[in-house]
N, C-alpha and C. Protein backbone atom coordinates (compact mmCIF):
# COMPACT_ATOMS: atom_id res chain seq x y z
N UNK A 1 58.86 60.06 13.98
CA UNK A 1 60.00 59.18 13.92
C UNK A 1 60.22 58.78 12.46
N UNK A 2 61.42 58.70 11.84
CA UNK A 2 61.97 58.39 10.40
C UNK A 2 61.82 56.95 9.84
N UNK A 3 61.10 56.85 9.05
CA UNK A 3 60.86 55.47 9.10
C UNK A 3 62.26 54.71 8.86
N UNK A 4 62.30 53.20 9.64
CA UNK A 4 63.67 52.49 9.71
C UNK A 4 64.06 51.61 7.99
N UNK A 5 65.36 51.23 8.28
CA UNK A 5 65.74 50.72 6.93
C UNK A 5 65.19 48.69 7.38
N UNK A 6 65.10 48.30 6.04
CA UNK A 6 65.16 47.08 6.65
C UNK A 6 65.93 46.30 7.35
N UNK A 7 67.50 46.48 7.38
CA UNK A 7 68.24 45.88 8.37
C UNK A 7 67.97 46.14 9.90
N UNK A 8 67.50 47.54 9.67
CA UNK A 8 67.11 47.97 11.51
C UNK A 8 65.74 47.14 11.76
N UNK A 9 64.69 47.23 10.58
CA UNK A 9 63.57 46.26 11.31
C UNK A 9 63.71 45.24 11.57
N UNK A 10 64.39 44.36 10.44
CA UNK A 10 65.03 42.87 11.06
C UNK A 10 65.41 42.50 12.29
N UNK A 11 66.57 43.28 12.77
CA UNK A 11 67.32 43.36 14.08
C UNK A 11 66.51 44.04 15.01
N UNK A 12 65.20 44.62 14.68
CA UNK A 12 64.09 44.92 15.61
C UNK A 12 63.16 43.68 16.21
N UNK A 13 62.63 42.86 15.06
CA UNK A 13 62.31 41.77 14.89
C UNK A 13 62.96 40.60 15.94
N UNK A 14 63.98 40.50 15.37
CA UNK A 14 64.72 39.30 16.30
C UNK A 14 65.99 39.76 16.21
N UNK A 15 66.45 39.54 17.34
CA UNK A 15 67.82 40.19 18.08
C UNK A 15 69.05 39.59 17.41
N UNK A 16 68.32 37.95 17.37
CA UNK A 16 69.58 36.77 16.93
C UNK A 16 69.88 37.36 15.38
N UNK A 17 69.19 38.16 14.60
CA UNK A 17 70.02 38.56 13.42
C UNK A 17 70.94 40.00 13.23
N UNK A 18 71.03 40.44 14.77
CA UNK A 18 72.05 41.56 14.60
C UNK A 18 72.73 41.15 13.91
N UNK A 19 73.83 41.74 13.69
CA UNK A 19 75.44 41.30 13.35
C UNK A 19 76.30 41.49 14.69
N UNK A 20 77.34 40.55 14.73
CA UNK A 20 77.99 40.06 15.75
C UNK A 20 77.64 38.48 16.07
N UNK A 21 79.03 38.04 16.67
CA UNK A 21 78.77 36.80 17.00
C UNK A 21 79.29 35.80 15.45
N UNK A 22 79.07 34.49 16.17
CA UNK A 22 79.65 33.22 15.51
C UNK A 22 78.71 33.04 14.12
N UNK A 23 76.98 33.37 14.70
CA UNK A 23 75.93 32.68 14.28
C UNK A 23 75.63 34.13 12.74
N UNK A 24 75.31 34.97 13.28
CA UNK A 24 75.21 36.47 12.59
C UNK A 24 75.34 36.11 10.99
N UNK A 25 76.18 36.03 10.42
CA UNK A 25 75.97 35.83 9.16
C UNK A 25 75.40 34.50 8.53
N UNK A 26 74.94 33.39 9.20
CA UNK A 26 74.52 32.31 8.42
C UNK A 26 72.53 32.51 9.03
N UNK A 27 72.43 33.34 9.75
CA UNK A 27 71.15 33.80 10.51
C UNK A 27 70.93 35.42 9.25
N UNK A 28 71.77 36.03 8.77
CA UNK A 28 71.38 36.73 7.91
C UNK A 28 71.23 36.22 6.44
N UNK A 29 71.72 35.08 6.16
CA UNK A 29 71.76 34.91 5.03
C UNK A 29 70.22 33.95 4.64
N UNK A 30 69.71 33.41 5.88
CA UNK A 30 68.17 32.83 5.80
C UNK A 30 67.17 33.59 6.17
N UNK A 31 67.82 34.70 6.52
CA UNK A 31 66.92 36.08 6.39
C UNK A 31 66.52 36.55 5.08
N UNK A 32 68.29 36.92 4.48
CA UNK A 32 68.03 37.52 2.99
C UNK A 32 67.01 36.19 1.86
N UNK A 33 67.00 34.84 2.36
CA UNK A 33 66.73 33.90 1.34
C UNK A 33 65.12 34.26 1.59
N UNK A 34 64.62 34.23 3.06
CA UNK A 34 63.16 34.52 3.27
C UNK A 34 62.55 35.56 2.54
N UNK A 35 63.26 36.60 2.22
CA UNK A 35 62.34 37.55 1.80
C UNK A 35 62.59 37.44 -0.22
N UNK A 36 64.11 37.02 -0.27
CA UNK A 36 63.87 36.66 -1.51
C UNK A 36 62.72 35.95 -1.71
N UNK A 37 62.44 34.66 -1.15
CA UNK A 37 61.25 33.70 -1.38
C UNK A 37 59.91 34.67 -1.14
N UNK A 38 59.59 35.40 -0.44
CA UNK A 38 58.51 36.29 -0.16
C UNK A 38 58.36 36.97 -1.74
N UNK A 39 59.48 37.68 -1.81
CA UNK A 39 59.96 38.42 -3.28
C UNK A 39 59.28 37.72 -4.25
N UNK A 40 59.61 36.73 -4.43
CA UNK A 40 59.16 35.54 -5.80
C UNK A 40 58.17 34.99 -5.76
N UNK A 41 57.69 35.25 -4.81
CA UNK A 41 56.09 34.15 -4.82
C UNK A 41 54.94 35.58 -5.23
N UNK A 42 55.35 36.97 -4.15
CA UNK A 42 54.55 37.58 -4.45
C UNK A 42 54.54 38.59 -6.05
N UNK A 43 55.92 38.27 -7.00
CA UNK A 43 55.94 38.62 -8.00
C UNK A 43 55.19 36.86 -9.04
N UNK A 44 54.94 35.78 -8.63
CA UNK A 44 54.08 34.87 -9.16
C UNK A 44 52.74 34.81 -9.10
N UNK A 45 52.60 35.35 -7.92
CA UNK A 45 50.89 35.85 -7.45
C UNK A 45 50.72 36.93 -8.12
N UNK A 46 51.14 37.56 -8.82
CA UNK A 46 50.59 38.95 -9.53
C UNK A 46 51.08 40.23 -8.68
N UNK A 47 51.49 40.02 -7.33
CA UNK A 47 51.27 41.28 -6.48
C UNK A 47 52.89 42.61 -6.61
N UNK A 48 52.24 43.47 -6.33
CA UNK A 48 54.11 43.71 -6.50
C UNK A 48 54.33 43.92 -4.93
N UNK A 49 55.85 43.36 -5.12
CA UNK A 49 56.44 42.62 -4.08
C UNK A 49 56.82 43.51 -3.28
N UNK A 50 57.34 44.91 -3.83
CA UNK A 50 57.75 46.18 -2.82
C UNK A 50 56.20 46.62 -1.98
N UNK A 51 55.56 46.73 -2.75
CA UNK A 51 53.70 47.07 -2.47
C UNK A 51 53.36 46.20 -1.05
N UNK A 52 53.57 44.30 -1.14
CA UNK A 52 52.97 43.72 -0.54
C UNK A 52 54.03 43.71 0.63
N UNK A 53 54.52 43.99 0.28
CA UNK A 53 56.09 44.04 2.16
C UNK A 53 55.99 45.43 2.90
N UNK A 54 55.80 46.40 2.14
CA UNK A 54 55.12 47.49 2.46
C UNK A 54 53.92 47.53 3.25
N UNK A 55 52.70 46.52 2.46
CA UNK A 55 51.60 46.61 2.96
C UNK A 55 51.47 45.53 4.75
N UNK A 56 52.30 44.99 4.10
CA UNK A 56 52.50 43.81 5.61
C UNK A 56 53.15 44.83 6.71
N UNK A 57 53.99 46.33 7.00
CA UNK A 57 53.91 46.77 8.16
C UNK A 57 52.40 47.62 8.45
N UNK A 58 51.83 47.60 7.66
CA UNK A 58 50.46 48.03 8.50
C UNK A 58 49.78 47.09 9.67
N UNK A 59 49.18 45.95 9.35
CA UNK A 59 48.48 45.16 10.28
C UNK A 59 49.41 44.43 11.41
N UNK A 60 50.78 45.01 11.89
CA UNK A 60 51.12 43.86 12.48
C UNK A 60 51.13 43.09 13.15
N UNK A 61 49.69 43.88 14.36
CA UNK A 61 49.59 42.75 15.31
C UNK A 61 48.43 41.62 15.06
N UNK A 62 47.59 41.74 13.73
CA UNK A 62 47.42 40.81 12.99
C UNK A 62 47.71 39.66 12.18
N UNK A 63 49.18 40.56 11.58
CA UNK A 63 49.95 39.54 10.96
C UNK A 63 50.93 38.31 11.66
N UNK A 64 50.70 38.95 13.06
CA UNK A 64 51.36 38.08 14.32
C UNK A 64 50.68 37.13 14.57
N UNK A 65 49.20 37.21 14.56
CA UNK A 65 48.11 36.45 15.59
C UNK A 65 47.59 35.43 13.99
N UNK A 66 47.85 35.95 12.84
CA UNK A 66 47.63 34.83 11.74
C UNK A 66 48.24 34.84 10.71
N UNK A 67 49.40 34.61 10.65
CA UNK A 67 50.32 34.70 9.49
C UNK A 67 49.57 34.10 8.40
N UNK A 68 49.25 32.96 8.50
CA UNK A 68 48.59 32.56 6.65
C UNK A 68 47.69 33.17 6.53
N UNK A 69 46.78 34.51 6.91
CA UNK A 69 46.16 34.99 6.10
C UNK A 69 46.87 36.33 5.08
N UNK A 70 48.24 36.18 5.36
CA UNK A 70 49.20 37.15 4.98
C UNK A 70 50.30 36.67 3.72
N UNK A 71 50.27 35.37 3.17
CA UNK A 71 50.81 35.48 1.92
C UNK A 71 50.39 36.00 0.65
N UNK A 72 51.56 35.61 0.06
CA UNK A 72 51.16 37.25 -1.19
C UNK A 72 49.98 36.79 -2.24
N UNK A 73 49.15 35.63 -2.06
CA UNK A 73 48.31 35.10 -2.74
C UNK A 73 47.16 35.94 -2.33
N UNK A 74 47.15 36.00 -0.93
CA UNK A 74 46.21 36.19 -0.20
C UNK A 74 45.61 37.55 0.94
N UNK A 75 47.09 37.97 0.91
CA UNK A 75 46.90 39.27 1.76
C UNK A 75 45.95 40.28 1.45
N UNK A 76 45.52 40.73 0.15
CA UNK A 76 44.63 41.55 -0.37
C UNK A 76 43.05 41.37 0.34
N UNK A 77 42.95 39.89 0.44
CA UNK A 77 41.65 39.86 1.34
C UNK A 77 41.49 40.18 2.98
N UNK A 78 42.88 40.00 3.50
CA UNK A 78 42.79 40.48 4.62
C UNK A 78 43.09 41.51 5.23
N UNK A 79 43.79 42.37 3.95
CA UNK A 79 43.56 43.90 4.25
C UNK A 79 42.13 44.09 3.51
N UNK A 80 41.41 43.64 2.97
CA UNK A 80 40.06 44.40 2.73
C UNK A 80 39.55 43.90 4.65
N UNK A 81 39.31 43.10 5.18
CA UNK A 81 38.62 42.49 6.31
C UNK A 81 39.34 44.16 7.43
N UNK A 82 40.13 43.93 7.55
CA UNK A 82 40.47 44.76 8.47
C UNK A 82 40.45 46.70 7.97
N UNK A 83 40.12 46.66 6.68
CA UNK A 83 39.74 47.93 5.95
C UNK A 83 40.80 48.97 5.41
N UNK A 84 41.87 48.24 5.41
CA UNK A 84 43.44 48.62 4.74
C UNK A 84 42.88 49.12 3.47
N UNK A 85 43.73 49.91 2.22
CA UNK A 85 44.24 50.21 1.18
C UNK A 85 44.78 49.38 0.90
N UNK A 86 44.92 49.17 -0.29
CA UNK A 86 45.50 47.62 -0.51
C UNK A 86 46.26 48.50 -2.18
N UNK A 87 47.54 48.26 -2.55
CA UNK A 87 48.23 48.82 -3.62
C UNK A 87 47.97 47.53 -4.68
N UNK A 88 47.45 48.17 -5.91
CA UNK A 88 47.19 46.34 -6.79
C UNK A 88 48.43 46.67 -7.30
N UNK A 89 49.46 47.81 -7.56
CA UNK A 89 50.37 48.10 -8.39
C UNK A 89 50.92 46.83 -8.69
C-alpha cells in the first residue's frame, strides 16, 4: 500500500477534520497550528522535526496508550525502550 499524504492521515485520524461541513475549516486550521507547535518545539529540542513526525508513525499503538512519552524532548528514549531507530538528523 502507498504510503498516505498527511491530509489523508489526518482525516484517517479523526473524521471531524475532513473537509465539508460548517466546522471543517476552523477544525483544520487547529490542526495545521498543532503540528506547527509540534514543528517548533521539536526544532527547539534539537530534533529534526520531519525525522521526529516520521518517527512518531512507527509506535502507534504506543503513542496512543502514552502520549507524553512522545514529545520531541523526549521521544528518542522511547523509541530506544521499544527498540526503534531513532534519526538524530
Amino acid at each position: 500500500m502507498p504510503p498516505r499524504s498527511l491530509p489523508q492521515q489526518s482525516a484517517a485520524l479523526s473524521p471531524e477534520f475532513s473537509s465539508g461541513g460548517g466546522r471543517g475549516v476552523d477544525q483544520r486550521s487547529q490542526l495545521g497550528d498543532l503540528f506547527m507547535s509540534l514543528i517548533h518545539t521539536a526544532e527547539l529540542c534539537g530534533a529534526n522535526p520531519f525525522g521526529y513526525l516520521t518517527e512518531l508513525q512507527t509506535p502507534a499503538g504506543e503513542l496512543a496508550n502514552n502520549p507524553a512519552e512522545w514529545m520531541p524532548w523526549n521521544y528518542r528514549e522511547a523509541l530506544d525502550q521499544i527498540g526503534a531507530v531513532v534519526d538524530s538528523g
